[in-house]
C-alpha atoms as a PDB file:
ATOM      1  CA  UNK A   1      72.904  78.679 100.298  1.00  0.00           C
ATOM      2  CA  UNK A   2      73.767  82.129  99.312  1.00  0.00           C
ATOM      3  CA  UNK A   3      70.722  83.752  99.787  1.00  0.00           C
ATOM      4  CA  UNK A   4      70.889  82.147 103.621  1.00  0.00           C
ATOM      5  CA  UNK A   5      74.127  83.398 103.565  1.00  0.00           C
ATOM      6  CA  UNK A   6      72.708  86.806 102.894  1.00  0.00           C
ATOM      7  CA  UNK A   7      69.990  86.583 105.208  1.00  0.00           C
ATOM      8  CA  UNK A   8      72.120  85.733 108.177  1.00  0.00           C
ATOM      9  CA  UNK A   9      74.661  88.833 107.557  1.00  0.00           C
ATOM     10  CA  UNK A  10      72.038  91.230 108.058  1.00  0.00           C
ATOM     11  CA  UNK A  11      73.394  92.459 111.436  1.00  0.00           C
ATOM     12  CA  UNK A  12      76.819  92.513 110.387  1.00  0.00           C
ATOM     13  CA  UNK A  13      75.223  94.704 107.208  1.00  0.00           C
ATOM     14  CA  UNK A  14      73.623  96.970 109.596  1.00  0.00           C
ATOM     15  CA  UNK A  15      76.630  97.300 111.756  1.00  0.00           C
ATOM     16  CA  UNK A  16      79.378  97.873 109.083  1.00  0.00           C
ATOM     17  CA  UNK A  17      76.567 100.145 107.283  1.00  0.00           C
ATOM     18  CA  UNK A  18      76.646 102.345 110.517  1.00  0.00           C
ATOM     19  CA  UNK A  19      80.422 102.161 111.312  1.00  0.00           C
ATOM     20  CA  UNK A  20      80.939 103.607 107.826  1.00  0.00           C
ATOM     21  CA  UNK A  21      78.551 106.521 107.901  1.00  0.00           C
ATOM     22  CA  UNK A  22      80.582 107.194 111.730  1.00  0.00           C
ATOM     23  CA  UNK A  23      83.503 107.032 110.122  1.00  0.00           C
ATOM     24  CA  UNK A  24      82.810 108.637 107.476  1.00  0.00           C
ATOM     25  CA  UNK A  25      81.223 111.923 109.075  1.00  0.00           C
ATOM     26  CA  UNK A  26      84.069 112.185 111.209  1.00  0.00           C
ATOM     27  CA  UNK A  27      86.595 111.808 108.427  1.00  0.00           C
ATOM     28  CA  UNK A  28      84.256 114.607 106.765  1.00  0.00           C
ATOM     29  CA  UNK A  29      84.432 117.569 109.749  1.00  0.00           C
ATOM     30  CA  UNK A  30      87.926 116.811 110.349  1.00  0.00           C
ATOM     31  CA  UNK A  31      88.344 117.463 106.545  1.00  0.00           C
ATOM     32  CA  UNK A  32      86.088 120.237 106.656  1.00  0.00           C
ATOM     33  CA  UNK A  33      88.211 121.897 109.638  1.00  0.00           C
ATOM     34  CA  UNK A  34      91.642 121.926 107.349  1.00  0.00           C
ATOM     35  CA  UNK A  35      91.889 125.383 105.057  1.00  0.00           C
ATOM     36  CA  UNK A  36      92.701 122.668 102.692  1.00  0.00           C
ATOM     37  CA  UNK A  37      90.228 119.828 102.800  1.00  0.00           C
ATOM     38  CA  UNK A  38      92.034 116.274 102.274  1.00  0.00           C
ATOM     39  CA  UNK A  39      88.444 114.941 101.182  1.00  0.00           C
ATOM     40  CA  UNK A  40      87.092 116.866  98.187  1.00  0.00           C
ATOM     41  CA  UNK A  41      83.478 116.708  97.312  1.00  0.00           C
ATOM     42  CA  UNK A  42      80.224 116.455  99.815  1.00  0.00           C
ATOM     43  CA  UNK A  43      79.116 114.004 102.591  1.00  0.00           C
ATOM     44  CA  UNK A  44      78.918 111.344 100.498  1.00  0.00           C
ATOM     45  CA  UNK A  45      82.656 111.344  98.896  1.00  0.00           C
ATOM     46  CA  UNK A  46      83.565 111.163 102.920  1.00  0.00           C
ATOM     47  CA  UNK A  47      81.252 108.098 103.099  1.00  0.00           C
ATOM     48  CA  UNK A  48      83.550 106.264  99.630  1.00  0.00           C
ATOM     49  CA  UNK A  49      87.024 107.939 101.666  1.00  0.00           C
ATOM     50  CA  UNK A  50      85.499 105.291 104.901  1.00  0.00           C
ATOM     51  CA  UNK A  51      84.692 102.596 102.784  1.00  0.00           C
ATOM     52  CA  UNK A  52      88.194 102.847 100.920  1.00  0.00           C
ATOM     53  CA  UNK A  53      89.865 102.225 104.599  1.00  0.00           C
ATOM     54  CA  UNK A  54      88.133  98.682 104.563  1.00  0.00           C
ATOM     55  CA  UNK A  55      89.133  98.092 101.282  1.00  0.00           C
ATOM     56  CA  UNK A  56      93.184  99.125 102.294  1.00  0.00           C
ATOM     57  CA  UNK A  57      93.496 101.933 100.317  1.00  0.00           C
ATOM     58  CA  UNK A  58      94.906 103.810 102.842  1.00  0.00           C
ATOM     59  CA  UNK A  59      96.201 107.852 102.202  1.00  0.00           C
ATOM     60  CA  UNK A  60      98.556 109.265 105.236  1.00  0.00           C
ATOM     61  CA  UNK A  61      99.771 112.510 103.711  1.00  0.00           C
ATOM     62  CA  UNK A  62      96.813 114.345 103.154  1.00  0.00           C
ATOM     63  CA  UNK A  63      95.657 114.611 106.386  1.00  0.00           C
ATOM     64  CA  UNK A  64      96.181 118.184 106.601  1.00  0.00           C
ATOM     65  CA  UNK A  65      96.951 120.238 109.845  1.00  0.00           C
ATOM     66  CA  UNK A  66      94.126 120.270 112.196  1.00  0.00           C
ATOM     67  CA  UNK A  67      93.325 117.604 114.232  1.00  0.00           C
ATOM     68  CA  UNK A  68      96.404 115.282 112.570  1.00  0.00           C
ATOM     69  CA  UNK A  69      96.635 113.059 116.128  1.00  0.00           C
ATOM     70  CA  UNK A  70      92.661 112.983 115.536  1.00  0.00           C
ATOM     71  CA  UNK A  71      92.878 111.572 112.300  1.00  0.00           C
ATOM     72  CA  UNK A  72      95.361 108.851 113.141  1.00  0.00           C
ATOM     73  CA  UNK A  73      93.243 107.995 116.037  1.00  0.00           C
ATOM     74  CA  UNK A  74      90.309 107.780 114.060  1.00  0.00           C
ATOM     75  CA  UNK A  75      92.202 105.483 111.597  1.00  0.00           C
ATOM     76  CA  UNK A  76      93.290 103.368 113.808  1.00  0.00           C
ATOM     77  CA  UNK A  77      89.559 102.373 115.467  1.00  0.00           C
ATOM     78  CA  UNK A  78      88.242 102.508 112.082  1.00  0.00           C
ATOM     79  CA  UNK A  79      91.126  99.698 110.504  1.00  0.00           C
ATOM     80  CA  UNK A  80      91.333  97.842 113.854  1.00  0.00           C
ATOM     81  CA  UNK A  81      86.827  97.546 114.030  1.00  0.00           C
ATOM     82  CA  UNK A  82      85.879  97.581 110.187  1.00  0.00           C
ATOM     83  CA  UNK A  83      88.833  95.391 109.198  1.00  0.00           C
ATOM     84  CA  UNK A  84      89.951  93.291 111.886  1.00  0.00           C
ATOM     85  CA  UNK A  85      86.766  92.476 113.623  1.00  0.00           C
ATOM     86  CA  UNK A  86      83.816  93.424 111.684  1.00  0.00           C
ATOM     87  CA  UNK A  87      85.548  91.303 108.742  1.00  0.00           C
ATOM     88  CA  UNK A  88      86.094  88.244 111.162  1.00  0.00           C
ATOM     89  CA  UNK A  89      82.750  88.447 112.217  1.00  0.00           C
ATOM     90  CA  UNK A  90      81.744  87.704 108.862  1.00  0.00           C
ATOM     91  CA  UNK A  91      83.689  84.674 108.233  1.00  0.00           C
ATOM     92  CA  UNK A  92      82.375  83.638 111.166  1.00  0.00           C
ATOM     93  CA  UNK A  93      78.668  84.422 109.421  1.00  0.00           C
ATOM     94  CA  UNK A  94      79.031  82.645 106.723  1.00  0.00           C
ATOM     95  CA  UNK A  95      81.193  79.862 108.106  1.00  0.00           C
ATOM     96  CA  UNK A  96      78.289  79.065 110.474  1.00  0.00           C
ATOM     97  CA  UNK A  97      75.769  79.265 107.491  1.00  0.00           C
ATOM     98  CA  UNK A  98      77.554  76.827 105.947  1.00  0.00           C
ATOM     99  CA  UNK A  99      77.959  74.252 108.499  1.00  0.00           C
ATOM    100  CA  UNK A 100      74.034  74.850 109.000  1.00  0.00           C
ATOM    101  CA  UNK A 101      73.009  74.368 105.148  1.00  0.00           C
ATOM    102  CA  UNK A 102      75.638  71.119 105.300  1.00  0.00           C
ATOM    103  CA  UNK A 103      73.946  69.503 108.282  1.00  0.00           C
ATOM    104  CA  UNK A 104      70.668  70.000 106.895  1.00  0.00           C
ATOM    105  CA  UNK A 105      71.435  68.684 103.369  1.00  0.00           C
END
């Protein structure tokens, strides 16, 4: 069952994998833009900072100067899509996988 499981979230991998990278590179120039960057290191620490949203770990006060209305706007798609609906979607993934497995057992 969990390898079905895994087979039938490929979408929703593909999609999350992409909303993160957006995220992510957007988080990164908006960083990039601030004579202080809130997001220290390369690329790929700006990829980690838009994974941490999903996770919650959420960090308001270094947003730095530039683009500050930006940033929360940013936040706010990237909470309300990766957590709200992308991580619905998935219950809804595997909830369906299981019901499928069940009926066929």
């Amino acid at each position: 069952m969990i390898l079905e499981v895994i087979y039938d979230m490929k979408y929703f991998l593909t999609v999350i994998f992409i909303t993160v990278l957006a995220f992510g590179n957007a988080f990164y120039c908006l960083s990039r833009a601030n004579e202080e960057p809130f997001i220290d290191g390369g690329f790929m620490i700006a990829q980690i900072y838009s994974y941490d949203l999903i996770m919650g770990n959420w960090d308001f006060e270094a947003f730095g100067e530039v683009g500050v209305w930006l940033m929360y706007v940013l936040f706010l798609m990237s909470t309300i899509f990766n957590l709200v609906i992308m991580l619905n979607l998935l219950i809804a993934i595997i909830s369906e996988t299981f019901a499928r497995v069940n009926d066929n057992a």
